[in-house]
N, C-alpha and C. Protein backbone atom coordinates (compact mmCIF):
# COMPACT_ATOMS: atom_id res chain seq x y z
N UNK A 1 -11.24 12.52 13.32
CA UNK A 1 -9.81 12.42 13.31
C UNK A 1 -9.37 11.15 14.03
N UNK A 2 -9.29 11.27 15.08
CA UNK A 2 -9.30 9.91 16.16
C UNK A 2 -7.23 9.98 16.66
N UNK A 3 -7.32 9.20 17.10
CA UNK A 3 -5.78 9.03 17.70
C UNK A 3 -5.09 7.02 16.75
N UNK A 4 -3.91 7.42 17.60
CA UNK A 4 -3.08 6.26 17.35
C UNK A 4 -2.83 5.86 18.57
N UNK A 5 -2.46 4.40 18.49
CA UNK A 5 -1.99 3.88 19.85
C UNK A 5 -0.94 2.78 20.22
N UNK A 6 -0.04 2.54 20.42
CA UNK A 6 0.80 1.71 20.61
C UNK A 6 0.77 0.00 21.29
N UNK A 7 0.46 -0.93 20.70
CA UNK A 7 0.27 -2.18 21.03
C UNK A 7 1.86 -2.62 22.27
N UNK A 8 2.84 -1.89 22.14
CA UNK A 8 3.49 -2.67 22.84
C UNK A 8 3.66 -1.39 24.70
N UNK A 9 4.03 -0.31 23.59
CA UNK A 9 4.26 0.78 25.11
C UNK A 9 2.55 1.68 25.79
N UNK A 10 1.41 1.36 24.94
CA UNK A 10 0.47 1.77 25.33
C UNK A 10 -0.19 3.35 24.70
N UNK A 11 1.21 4.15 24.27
CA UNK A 11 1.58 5.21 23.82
C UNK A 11 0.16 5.91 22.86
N UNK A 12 -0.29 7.00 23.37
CA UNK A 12 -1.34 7.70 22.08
C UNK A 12 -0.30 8.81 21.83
N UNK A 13 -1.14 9.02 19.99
CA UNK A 13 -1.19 10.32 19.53
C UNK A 13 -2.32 10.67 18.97
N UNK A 14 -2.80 11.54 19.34
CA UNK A 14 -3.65 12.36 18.66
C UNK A 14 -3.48 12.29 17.49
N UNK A 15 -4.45 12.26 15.85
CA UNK A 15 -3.90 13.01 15.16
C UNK A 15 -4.44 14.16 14.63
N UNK A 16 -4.06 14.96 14.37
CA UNK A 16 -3.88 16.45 13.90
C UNK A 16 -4.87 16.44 12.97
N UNK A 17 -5.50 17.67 12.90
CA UNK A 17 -6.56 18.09 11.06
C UNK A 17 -5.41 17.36 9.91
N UNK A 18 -5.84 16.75 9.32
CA UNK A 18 -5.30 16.76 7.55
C UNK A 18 -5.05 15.20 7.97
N UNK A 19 -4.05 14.88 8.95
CA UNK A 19 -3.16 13.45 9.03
C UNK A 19 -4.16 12.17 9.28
N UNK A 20 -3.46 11.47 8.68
CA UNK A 20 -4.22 9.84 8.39
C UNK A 20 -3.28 9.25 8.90
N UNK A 21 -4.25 8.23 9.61
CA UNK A 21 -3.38 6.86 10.26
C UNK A 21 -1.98 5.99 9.65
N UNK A 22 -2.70 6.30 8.29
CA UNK A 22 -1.71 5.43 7.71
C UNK A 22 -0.63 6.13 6.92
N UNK A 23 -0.22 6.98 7.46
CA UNK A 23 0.75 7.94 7.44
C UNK A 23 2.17 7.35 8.38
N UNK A 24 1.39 6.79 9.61
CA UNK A 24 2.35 6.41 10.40
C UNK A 24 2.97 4.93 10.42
N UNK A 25 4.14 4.28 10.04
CA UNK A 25 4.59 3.00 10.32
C UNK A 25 4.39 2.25 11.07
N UNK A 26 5.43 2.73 12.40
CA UNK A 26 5.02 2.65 13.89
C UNK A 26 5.11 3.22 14.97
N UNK A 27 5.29 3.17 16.04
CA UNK A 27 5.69 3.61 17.35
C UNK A 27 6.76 4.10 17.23
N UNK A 28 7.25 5.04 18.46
CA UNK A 28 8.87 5.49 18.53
C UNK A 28 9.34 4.40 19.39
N UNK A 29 9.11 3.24 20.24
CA UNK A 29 9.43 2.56 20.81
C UNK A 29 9.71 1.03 19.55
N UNK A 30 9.10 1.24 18.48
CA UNK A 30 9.15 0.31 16.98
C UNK A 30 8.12 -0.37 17.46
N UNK A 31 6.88 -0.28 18.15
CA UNK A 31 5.40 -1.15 18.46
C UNK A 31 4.66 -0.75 17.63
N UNK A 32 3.79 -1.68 17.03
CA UNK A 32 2.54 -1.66 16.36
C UNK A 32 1.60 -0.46 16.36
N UNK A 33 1.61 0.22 15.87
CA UNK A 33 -0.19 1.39 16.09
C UNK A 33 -1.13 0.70 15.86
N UNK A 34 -2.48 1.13 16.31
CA UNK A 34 -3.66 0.83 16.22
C UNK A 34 -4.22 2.54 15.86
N UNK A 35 -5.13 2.56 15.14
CA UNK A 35 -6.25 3.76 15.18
C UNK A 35 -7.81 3.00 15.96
N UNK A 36 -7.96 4.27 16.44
CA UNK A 36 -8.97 4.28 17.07
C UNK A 36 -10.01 5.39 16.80
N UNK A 37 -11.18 5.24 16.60
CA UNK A 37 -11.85 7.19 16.05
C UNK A 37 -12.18 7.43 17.08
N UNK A 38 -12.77 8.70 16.91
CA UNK A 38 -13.36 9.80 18.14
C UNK A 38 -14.30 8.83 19.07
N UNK A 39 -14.47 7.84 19.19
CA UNK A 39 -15.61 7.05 19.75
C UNK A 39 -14.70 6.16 20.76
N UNK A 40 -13.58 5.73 20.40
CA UNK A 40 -12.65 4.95 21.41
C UNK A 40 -12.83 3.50 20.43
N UNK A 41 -13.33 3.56 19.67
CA UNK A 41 -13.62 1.82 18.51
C UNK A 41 -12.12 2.39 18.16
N UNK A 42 -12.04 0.65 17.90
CA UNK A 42 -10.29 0.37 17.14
C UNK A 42 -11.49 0.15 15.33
N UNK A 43 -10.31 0.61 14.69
CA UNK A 43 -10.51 0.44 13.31
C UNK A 43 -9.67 0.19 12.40
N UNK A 44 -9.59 -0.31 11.56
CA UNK A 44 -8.31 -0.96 10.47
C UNK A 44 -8.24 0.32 9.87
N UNK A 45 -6.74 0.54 8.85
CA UNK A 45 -6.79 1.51 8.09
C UNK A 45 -5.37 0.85 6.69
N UNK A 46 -5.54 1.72 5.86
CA UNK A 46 -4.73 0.84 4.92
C UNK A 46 -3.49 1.88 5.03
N UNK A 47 -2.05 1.24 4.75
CA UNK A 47 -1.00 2.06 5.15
C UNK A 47 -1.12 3.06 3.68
N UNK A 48 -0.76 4.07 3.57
CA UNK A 48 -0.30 4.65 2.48
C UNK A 48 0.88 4.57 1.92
N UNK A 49 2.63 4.17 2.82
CA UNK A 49 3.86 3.61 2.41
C UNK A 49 3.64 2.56 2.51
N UNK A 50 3.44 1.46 2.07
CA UNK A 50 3.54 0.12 2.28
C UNK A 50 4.53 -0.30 2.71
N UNK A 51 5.48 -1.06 2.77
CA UNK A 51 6.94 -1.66 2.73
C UNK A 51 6.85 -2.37 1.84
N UNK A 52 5.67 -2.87 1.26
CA UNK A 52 5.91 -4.29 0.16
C UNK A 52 6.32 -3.42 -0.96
N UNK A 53 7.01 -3.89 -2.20
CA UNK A 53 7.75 -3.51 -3.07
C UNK A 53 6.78 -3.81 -4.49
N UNK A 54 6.31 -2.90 -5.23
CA UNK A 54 5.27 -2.94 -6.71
C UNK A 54 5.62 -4.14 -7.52
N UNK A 55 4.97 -5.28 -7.26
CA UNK A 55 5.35 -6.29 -8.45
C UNK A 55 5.69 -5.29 -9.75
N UNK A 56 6.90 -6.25 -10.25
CA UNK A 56 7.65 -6.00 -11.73
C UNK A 56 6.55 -6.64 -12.83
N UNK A 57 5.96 -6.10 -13.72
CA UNK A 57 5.28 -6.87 -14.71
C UNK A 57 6.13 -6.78 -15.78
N UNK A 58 7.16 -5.78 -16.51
CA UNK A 58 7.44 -5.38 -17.39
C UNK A 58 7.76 -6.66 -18.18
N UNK A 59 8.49 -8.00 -17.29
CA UNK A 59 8.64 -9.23 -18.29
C UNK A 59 7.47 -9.03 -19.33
N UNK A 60 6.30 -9.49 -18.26
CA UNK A 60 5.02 -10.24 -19.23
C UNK A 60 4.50 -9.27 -20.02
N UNK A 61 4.52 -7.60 -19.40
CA UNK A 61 4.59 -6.97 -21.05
C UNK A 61 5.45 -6.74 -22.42
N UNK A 62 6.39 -6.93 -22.16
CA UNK A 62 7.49 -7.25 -23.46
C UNK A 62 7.07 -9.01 -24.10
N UNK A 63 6.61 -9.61 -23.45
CA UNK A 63 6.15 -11.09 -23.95
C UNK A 63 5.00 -10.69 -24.22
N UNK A 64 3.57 -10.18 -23.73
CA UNK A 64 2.96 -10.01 -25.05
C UNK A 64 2.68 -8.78 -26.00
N UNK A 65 3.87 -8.07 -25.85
CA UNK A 65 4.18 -7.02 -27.11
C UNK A 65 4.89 -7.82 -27.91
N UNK A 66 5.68 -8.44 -27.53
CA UNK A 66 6.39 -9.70 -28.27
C UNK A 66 5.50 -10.53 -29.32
N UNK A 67 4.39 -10.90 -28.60
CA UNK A 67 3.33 -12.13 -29.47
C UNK A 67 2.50 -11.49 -30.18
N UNK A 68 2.06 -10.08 -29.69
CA UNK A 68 1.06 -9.62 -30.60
C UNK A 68 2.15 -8.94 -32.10
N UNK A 69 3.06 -8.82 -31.70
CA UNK A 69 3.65 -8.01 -32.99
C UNK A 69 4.19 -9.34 -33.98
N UNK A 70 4.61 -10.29 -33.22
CA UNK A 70 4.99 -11.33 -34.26
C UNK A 70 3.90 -11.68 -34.71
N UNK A 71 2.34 -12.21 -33.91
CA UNK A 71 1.37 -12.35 -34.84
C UNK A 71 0.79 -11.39 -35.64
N UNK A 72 1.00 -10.45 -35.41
CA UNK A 72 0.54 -9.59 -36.78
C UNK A 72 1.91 -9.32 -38.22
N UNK A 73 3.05 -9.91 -38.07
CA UNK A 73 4.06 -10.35 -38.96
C UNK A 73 3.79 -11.36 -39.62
N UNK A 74 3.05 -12.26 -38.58
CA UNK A 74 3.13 -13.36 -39.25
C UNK A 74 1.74 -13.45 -40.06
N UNK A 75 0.89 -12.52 -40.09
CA UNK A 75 -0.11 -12.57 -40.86
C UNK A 75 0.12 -11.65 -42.17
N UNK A 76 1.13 -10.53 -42.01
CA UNK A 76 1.32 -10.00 -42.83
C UNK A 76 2.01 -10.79 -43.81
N UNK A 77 3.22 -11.88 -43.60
CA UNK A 77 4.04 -12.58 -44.32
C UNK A 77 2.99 -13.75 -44.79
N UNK A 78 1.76 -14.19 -43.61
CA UNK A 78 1.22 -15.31 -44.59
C UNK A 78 -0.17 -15.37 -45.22
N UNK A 79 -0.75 -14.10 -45.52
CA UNK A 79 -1.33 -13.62 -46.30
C UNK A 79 -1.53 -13.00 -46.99
């Protein structure tokens, strides 16, 4: 399981059966967490909410639903 820890107020939490690090944003003070496992090692973890926002692709799929349907028009019309 291991704990969390606060880069600015020092602050642990335990975490609980089931919960993952990257469950948590940050601190209640708004400082950085760190995880740490049962051993006292710091370890990276990947957030599960990100804040970054899902690149939009939908342009570049309507452009090539766009090209593949005109090239198959245009093979139908020139053959």
């Amino acid at each position: 399981m291991g704990y969390l820890k606060c880069k600015s107020c020092g602050g642990r939490y335990d975490l609980l059966l089931g919960e993952l690090p990257g469950e948590f944003e940050s601190c209640q003070c708004g400082g950085k967490l760190e995880f740490y496992d049962n051993h006292g090692h710091k370890r990276g973890y990947p957030p599960i909410y990100p804040n970054v926002e899902p690149k939009n692709n939908s342009l570049l799929v309507k452009l090539v639903i766009f090209l593949v349907v005109a090239y198959a028009v245009f093979q139908v019309v020139a053959g």
